[in-house]
N, C-alpha and C. Protein backbone atom coordinates (compact mmCIF):
# COMPACT_ATOMS: atom_id res chain seq x y z
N UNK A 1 -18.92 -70.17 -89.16
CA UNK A 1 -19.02 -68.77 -88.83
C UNK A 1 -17.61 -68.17 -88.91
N UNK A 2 -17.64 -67.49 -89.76
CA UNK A 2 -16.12 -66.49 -90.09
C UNK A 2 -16.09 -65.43 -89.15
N UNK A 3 -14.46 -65.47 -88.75
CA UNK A 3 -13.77 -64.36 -88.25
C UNK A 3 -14.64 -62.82 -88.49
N UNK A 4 -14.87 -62.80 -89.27
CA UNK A 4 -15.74 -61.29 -90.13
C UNK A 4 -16.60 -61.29 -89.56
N UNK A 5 -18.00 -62.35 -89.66
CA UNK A 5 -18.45 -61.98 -89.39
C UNK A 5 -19.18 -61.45 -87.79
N UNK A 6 -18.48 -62.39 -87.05
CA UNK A 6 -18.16 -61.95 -85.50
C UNK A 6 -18.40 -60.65 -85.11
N UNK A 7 -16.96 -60.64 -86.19
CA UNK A 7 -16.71 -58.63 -85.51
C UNK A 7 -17.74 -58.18 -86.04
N UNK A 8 -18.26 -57.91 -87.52
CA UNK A 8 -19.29 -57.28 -87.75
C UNK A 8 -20.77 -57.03 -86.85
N UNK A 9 -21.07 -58.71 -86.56
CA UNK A 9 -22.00 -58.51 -85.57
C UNK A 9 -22.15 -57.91 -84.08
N UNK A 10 -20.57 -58.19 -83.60
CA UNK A 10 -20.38 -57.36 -82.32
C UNK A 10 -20.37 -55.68 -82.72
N UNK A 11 -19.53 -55.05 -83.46
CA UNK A 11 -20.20 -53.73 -84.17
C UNK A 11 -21.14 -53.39 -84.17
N UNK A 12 -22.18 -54.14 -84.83
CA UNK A 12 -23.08 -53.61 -85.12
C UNK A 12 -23.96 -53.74 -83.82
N UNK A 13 -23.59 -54.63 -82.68
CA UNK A 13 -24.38 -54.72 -81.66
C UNK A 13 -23.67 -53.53 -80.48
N UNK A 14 -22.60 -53.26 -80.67
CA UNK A 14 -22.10 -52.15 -79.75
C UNK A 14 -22.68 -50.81 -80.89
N UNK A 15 -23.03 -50.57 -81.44
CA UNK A 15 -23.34 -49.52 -82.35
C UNK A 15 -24.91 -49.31 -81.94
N UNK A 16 -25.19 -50.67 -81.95
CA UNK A 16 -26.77 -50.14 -81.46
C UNK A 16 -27.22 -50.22 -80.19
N UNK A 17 -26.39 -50.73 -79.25
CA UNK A 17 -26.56 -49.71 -77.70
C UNK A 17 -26.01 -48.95 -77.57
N UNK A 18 -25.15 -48.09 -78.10
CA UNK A 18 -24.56 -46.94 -77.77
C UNK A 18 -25.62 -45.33 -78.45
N UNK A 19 -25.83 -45.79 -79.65
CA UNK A 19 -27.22 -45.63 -80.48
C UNK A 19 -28.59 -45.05 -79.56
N UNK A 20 -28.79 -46.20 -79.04
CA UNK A 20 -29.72 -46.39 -77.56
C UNK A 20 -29.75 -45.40 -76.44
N UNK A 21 -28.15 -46.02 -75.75
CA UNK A 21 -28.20 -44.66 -74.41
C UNK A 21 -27.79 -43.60 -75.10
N UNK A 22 -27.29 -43.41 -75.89
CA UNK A 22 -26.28 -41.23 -76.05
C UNK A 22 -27.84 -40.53 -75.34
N UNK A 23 -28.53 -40.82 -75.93
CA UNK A 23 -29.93 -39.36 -75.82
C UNK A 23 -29.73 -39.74 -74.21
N UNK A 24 -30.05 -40.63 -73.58
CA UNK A 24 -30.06 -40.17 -72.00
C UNK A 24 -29.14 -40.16 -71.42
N UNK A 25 -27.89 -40.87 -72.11
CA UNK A 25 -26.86 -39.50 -71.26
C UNK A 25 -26.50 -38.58 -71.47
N UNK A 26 -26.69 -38.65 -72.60
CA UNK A 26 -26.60 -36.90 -73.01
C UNK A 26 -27.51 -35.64 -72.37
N UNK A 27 -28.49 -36.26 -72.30
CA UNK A 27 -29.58 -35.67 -70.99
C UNK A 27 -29.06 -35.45 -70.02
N UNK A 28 -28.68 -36.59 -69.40
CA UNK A 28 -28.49 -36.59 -67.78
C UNK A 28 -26.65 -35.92 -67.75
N UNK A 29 -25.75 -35.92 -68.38
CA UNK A 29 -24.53 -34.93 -69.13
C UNK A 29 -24.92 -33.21 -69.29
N UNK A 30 -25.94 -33.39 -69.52
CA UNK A 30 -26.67 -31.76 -69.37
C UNK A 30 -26.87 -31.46 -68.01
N UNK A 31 -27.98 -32.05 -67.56
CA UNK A 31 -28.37 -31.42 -66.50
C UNK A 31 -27.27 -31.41 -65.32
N UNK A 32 -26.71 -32.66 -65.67
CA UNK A 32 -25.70 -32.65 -64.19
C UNK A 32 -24.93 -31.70 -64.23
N UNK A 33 -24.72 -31.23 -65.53
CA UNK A 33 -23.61 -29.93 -65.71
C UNK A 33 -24.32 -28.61 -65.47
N UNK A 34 -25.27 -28.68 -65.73
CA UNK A 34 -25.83 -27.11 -65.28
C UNK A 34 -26.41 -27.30 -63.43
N UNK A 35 -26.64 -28.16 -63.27
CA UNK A 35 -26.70 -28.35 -61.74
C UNK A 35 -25.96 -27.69 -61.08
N UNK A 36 -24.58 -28.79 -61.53
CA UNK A 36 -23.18 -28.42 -60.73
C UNK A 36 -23.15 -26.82 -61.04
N UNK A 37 -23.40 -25.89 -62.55
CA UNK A 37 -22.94 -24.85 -61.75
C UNK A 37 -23.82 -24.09 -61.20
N UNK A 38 -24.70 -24.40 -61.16
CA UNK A 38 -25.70 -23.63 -60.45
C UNK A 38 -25.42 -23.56 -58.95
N UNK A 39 -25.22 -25.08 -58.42
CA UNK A 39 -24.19 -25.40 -56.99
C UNK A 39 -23.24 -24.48 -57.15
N UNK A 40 -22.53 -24.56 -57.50
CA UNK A 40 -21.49 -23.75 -57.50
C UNK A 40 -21.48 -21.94 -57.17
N UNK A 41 -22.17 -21.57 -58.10
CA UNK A 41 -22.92 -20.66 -58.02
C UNK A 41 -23.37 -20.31 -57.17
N UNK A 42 -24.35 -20.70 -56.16
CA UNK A 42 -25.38 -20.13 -55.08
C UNK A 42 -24.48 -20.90 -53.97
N UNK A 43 -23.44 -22.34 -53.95
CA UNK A 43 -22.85 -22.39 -53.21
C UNK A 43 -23.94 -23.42 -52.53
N UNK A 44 -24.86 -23.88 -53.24
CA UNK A 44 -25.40 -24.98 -52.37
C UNK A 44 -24.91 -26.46 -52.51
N UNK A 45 -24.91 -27.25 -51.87
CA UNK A 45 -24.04 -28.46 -52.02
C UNK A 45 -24.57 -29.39 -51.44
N UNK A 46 -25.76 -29.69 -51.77
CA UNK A 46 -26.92 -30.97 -51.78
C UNK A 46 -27.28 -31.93 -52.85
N UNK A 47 -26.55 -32.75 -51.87
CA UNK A 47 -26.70 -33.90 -53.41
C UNK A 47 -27.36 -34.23 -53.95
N UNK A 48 -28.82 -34.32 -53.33
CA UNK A 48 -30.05 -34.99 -53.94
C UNK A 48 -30.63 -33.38 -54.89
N UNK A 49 -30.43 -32.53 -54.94
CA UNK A 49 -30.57 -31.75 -56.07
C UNK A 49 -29.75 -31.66 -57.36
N UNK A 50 -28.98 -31.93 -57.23
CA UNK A 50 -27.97 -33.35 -58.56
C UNK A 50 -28.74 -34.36 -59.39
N UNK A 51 -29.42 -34.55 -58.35
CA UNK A 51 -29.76 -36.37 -58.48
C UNK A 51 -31.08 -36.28 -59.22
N UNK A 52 -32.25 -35.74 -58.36
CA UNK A 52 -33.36 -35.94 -58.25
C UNK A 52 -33.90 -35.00 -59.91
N UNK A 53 -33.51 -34.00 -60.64
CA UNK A 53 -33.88 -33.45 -61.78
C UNK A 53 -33.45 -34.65 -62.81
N UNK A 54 -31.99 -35.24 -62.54
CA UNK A 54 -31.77 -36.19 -63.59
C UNK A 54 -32.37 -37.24 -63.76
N UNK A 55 -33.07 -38.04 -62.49
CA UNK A 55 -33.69 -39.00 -62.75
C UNK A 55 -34.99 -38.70 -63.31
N UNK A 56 -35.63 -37.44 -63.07
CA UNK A 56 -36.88 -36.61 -63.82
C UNK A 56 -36.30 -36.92 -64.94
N UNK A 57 -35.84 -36.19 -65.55
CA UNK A 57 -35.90 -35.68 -67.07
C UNK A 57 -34.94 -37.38 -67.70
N UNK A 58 -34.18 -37.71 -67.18
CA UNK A 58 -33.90 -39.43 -68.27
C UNK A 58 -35.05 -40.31 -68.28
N UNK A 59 -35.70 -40.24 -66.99
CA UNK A 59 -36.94 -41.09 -67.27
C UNK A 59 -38.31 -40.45 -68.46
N UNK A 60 -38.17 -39.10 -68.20
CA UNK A 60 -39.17 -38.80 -69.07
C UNK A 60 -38.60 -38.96 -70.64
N UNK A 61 -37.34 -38.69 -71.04
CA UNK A 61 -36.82 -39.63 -71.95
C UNK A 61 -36.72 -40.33 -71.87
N UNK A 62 -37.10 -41.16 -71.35
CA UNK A 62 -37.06 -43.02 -71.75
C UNK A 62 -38.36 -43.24 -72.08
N UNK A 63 -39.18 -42.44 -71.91
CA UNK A 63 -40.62 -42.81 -71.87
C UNK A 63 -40.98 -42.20 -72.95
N UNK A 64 -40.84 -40.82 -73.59
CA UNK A 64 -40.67 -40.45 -75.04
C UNK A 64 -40.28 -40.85 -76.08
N UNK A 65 -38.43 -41.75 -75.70
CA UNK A 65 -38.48 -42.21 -76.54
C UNK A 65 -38.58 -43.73 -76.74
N UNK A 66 -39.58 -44.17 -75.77
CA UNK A 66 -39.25 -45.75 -75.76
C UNK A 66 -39.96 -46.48 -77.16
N UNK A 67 -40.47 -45.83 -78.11
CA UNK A 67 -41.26 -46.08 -79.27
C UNK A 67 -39.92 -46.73 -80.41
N UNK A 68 -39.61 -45.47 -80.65
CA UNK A 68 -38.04 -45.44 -81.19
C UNK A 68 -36.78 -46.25 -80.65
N UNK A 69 -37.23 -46.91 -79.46
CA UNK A 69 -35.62 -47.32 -78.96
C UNK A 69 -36.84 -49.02 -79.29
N UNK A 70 -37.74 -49.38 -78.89
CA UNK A 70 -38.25 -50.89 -79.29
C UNK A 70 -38.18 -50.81 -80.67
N UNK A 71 -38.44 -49.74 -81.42
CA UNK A 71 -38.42 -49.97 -83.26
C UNK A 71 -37.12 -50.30 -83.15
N UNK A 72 -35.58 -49.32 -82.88
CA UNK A 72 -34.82 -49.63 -83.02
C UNK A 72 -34.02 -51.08 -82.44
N UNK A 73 -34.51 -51.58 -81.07
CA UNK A 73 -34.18 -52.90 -80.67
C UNK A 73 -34.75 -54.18 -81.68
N UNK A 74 -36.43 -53.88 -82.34
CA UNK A 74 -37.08 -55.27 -82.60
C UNK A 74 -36.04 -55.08 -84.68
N UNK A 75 -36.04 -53.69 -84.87
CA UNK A 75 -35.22 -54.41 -86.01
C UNK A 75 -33.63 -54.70 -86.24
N UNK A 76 -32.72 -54.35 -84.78
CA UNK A 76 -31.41 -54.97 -85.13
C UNK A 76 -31.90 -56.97 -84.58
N UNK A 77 -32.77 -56.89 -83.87
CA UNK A 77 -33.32 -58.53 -83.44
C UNK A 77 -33.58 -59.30 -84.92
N UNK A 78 -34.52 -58.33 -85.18
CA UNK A 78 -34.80 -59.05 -86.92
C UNK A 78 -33.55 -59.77 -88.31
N UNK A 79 -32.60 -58.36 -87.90
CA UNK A 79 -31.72 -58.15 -88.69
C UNK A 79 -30.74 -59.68 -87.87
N UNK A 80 -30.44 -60.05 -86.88
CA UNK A 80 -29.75 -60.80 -86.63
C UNK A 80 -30.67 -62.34 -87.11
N UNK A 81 -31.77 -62.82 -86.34
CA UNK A 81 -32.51 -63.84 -86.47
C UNK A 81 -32.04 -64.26 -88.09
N UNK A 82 -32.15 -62.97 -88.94
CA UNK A 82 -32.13 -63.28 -89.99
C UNK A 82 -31.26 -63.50 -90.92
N UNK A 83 -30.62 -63.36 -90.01
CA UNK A 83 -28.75 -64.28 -90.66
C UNK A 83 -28.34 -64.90 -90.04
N UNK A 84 -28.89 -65.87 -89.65
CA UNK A 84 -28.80 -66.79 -88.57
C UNK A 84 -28.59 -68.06 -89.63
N UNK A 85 -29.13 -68.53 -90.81
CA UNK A 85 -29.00 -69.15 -91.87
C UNK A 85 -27.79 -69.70 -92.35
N UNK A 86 -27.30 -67.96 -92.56
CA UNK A 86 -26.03 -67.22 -93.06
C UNK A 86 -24.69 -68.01 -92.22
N UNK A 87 -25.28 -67.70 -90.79
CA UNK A 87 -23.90 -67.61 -90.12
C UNK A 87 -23.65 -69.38 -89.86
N UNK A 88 -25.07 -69.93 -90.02
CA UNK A 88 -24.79 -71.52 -90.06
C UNK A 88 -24.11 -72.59 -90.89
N UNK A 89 -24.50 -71.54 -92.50
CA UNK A 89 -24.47 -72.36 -93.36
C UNK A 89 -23.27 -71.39 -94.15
C-alpha cells in the first residue's frame, strides 16, 4: 500500500463526510443565526428557543435527506471494498 494511496483514500473519506454534514449545518448555521437575531431583537434570551427549532428542522433534514446520504455512504463503501485488491496487491 503506497504513500498515495493513503492520502487519496483519507481525502476522499474526509470529502465524503464533510459532503454529508454541510446541508445540516448549514441548516442549523441558519436558523441559529436568525434566532439569535430575532433574540436580539425582541430582547428575549431563552435558550431553549435557540435550541429547540434547530433540532426541528436538522432532524427533518436528516430524514429528507437520509435517501441521498445512504446512496451517498453505500457507494463511497463500494468504491473502497473495491480496491481493496488494489491496495493489497
Amino acid at each position: 500500500m503506497s504513500h498515495q494511496l493513503v492520502i487519496d483514500l483519507s481525502r476522499e473519506a474526509i470529502m465524503t463526510a464533510l459532503m454529508l454534514a454541510a446541508p445540516m449545518l448549514l441548516i442549523a448555521l441558519g436558523v441559529g443565526l436568525t434566532v439569535s437575531i430575532i433574540q436580539s431583537v425582541t430582547q428575549i434570551q431563552e435558550q431553549t428557543l435557540a435550541f429547540v427549532p434547530k433540532l426541528v428542522l436538522v432532524g427533518g433534514a436528516f430524514i429528507i435527506g437520509l435517501p441521498w446520504l445512504l446512496q451517498t455512504l453505500i457507494k463511497f463503501t463500494q468504491q473502497v471494498i473495491g480496491g481493496i485488491p488494489a491496495m493489497i496487491g
